[in-house]
N, C-alpha and C. Protein backbone atom coordinates (compact mmCIF):
# COMPACT_ATOMS: atom_id res chain seq x y z
N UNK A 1 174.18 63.32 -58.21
CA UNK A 1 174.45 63.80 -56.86
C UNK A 1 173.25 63.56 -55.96
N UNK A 2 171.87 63.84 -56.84
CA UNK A 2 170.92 63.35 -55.40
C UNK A 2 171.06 61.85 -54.98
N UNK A 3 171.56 60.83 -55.35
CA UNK A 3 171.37 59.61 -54.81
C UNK A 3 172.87 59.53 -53.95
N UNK A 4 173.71 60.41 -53.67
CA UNK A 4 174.77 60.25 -52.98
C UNK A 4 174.04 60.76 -51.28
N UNK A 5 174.09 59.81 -50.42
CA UNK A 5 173.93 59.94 -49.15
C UNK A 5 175.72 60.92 -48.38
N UNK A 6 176.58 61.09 -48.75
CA UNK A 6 177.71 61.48 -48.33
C UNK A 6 178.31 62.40 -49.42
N UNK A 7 178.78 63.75 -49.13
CA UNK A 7 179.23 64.52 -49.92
C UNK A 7 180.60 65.03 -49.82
N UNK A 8 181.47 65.53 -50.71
CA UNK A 8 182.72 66.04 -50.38
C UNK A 8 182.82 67.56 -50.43
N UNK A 9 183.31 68.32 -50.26
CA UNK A 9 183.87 69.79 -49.87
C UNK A 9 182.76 70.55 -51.78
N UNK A 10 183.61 69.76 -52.60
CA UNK A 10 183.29 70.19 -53.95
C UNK A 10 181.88 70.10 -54.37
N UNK A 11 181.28 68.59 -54.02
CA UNK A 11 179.80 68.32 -54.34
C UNK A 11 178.86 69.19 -53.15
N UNK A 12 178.75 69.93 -52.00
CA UNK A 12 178.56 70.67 -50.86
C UNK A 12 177.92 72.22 -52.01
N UNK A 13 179.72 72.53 -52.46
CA UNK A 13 179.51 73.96 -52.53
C UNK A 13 178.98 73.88 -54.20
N UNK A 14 178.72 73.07 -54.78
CA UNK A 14 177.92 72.62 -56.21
C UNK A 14 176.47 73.13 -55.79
N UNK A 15 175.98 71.69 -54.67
CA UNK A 15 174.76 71.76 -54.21
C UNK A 15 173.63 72.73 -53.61
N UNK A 16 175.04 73.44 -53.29
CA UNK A 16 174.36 75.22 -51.78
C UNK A 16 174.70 76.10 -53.30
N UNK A 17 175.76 76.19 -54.65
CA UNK A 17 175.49 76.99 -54.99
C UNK A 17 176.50 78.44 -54.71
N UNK A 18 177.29 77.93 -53.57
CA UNK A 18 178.74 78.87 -53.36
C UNK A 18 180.12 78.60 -53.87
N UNK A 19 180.73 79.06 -53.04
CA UNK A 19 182.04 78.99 -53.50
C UNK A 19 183.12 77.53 -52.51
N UNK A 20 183.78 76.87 -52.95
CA UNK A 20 184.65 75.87 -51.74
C UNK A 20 184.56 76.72 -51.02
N UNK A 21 185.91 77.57 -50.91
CA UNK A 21 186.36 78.75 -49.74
C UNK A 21 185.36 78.94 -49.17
N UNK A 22 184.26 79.37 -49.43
CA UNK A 22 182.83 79.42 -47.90
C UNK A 22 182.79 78.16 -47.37
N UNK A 23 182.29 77.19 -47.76
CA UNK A 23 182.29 75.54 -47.55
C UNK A 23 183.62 75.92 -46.32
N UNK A 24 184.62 75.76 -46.87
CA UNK A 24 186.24 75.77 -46.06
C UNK A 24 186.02 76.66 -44.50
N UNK A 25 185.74 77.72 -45.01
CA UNK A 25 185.20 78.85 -43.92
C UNK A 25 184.68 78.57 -43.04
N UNK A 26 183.10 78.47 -43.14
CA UNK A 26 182.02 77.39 -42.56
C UNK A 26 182.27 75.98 -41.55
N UNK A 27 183.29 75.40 -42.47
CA UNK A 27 184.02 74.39 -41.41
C UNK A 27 184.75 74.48 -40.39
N UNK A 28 185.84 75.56 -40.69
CA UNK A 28 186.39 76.51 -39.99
C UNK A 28 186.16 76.91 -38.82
N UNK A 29 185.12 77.37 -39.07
CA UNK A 29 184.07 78.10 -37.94
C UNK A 29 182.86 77.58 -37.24
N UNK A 30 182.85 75.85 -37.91
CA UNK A 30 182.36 75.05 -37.03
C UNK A 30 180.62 75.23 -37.21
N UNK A 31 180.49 75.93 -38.06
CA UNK A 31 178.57 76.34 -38.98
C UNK A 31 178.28 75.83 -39.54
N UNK A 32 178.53 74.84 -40.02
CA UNK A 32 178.23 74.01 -41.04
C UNK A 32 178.56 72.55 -40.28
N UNK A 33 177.23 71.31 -40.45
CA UNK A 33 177.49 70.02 -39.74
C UNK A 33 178.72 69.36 -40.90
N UNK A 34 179.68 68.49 -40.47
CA UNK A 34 180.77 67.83 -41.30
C UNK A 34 181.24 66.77 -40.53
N UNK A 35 181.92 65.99 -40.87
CA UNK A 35 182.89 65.38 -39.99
C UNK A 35 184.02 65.22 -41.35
N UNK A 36 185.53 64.66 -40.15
CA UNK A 36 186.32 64.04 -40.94
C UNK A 36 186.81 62.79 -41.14
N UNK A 37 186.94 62.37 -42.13
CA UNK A 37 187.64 60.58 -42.53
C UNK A 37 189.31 61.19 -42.95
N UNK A 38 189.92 60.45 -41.83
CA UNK A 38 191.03 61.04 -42.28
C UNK A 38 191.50 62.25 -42.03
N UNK A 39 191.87 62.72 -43.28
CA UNK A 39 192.32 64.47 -43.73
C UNK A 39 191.15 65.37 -44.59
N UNK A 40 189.91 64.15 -45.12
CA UNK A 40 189.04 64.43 -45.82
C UNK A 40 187.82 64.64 -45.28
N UNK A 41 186.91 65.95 -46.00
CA UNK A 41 186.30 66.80 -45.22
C UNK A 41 184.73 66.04 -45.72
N UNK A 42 183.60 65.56 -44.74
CA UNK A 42 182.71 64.96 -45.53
C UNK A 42 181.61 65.55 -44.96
N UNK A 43 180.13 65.41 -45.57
CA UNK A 43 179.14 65.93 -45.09
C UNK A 43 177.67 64.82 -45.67
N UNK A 44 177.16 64.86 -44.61
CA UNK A 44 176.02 63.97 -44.51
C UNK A 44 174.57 64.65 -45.27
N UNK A 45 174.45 64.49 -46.65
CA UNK A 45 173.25 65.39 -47.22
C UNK A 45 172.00 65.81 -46.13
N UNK A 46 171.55 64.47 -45.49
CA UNK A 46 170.32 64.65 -44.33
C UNK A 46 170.49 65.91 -43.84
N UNK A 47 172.52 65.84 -43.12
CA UNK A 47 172.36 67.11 -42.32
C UNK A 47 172.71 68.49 -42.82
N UNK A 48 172.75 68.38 -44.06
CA UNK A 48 173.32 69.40 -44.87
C UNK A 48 171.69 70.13 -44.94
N UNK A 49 170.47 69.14 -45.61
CA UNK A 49 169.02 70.08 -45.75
C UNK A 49 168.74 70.22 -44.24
N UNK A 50 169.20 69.48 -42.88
CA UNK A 50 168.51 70.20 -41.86
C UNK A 50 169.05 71.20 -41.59
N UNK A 51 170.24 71.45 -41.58
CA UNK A 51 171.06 72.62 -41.29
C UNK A 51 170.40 73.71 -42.48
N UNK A 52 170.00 73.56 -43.53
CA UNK A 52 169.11 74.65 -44.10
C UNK A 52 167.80 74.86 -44.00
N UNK A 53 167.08 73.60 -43.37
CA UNK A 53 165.97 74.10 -43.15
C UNK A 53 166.15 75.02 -41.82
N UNK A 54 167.08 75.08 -40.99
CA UNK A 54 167.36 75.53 -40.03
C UNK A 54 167.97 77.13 -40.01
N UNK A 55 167.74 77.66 -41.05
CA UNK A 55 168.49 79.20 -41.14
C UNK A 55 169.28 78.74 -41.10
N UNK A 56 170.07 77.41 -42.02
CA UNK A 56 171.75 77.69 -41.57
C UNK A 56 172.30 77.54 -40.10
N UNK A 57 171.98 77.24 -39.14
CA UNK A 57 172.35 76.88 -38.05
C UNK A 57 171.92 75.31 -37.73
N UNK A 58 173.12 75.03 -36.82
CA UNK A 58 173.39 74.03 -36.02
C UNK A 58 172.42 73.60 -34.99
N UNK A 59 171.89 72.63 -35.37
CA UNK A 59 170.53 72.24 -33.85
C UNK A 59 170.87 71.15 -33.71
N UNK A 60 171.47 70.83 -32.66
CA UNK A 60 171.65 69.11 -31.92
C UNK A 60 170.17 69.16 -31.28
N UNK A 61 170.00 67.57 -31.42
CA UNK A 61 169.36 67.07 -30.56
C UNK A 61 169.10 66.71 -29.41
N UNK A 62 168.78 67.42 -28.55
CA UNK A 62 168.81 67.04 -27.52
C UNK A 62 167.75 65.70 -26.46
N UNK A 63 168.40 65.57 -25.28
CA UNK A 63 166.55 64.56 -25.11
C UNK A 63 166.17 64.99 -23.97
N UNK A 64 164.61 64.54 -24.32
CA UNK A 64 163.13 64.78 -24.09
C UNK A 64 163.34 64.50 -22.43
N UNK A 65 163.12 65.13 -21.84
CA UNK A 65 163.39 64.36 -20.30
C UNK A 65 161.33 64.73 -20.00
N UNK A 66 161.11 63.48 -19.53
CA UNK A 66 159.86 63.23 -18.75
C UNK A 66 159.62 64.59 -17.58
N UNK A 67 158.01 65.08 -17.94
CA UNK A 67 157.84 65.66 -16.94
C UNK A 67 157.12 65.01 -15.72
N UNK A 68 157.41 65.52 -14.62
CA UNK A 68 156.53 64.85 -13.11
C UNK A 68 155.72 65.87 -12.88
């Protein structure tokens, strides 16, 4: 599993150590970064450890605008 760059619902809640149903939840509720292919629920490992280095929350990036 560490050399997988892309994860599914099952390898997620392996990795964090919970249950699917939270994983499911989480998506649900839009707390957790994911996208979908399809009908199938996927998650990007990168953003899976920033979202934990992050307390678990969601931080977009935003941009840098120049100061005058």
């Amino acid at each position: 599993m560490e050399n997988n760059k892309y994860m599914d619902v099952k390898m997620v809640s392996n990795y964090l150590h919970v249950s699917r149903a939270l994983i499911y939840k989480l998506v649900s509720l839009g707390q957790i970064p994911y996208f979908k292919v399809g009908s199938r629920t996927i998650f990007e490992r990168n953003q899976i450890d920033r979202w934990l280095r992050n307390n678990c929350t969601i931080v977009e990036n935003l941009p840098v605008f120049p100061k005058f």
